[in-house]
Protein backbone atom coordinates (compact mmCIF):
# COMPACT_ATOMS: atom_id res chain seq x y z
CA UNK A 1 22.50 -18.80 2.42
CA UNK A 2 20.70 -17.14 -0.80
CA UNK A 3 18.53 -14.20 -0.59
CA UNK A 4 16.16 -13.09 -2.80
CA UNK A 5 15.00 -9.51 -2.63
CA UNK A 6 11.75 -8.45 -4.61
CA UNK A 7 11.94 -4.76 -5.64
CA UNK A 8 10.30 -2.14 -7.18
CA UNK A 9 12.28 1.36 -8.25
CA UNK A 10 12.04 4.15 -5.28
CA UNK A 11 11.15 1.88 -2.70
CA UNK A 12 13.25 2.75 0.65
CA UNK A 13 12.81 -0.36 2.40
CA UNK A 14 13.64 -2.28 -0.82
CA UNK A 15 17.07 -0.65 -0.61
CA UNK A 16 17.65 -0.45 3.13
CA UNK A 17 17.25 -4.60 2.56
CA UNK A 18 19.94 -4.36 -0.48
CA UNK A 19 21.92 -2.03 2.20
CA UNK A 20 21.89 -5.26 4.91
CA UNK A 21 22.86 -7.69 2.58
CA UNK A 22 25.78 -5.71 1.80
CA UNK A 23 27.08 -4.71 5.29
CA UNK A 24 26.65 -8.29 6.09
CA UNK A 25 28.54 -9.57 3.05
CA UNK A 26 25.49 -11.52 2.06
CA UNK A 27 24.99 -12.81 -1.25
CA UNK A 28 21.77 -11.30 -2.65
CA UNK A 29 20.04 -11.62 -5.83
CA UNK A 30 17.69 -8.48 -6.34
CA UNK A 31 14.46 -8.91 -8.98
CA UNK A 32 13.31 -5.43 -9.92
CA UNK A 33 9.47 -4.43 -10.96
CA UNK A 34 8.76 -4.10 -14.57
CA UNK A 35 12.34 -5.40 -15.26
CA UNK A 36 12.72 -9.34 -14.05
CA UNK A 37 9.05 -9.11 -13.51
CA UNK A 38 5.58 -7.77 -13.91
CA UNK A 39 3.18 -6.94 -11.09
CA UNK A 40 0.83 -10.23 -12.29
CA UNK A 41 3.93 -12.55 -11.96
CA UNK A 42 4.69 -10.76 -8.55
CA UNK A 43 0.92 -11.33 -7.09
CA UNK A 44 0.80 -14.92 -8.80
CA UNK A 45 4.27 -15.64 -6.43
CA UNK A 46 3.12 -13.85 -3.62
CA UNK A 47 -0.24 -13.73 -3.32
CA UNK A 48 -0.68 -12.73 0.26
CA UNK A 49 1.90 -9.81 -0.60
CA UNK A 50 0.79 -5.81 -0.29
CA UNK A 51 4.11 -4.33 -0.09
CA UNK A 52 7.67 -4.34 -1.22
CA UNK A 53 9.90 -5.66 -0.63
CA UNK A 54 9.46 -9.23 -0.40
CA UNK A 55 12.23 -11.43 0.76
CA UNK A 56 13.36 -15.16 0.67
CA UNK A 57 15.92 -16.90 2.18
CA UNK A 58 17.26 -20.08 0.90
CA UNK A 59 13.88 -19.98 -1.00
CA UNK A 60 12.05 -19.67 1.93
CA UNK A 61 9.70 -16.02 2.53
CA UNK A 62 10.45 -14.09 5.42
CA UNK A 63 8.60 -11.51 4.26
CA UNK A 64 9.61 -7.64 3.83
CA UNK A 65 12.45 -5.58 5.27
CA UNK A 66 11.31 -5.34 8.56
CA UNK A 67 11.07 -9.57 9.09
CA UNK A 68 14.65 -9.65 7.28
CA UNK A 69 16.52 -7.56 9.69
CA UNK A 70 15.07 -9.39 12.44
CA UNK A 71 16.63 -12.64 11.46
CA UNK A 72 18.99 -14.04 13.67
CA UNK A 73 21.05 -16.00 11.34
CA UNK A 74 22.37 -13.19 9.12
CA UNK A 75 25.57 -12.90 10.82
């Protein structure tokens, strides 16, 4: 399973997300805002997207931190 995690700097959902992946032992690959990405290439991959973070799973979006932590097959 490969996650994805779409960040932008100060964003407390964006690390609670990082935080999961972590306590999980998950591997994780975290983009940040304005470093592996501007906010164009962000809206031209997510285009339905208004907040941060966003998240895929095996390439798939679940959407931010709140639909993450409610997946059942992170354990």
């Amino acid at each position: 399973i490969m996650i994805e995690i779409w960040s932008k700097p100060q964003c407390p959902f964006c690390d609670k997300a990082e935080n999961l992946c972590i306590q999980k032992n998950l591997e994780y690959k975290k983009y940040m805002l304005d470093i592996d990405f501007t906010r164009d290439e962000f809206l031209q991959k997510f285009p339905t997207a208004r907040t941060f973070p966003q998240i895929l799973v095996d390439g798939v979006l679940v959407g931010g931190f709140t639909e993450f932590s409610a997946q059942q097959d992170l354990n």
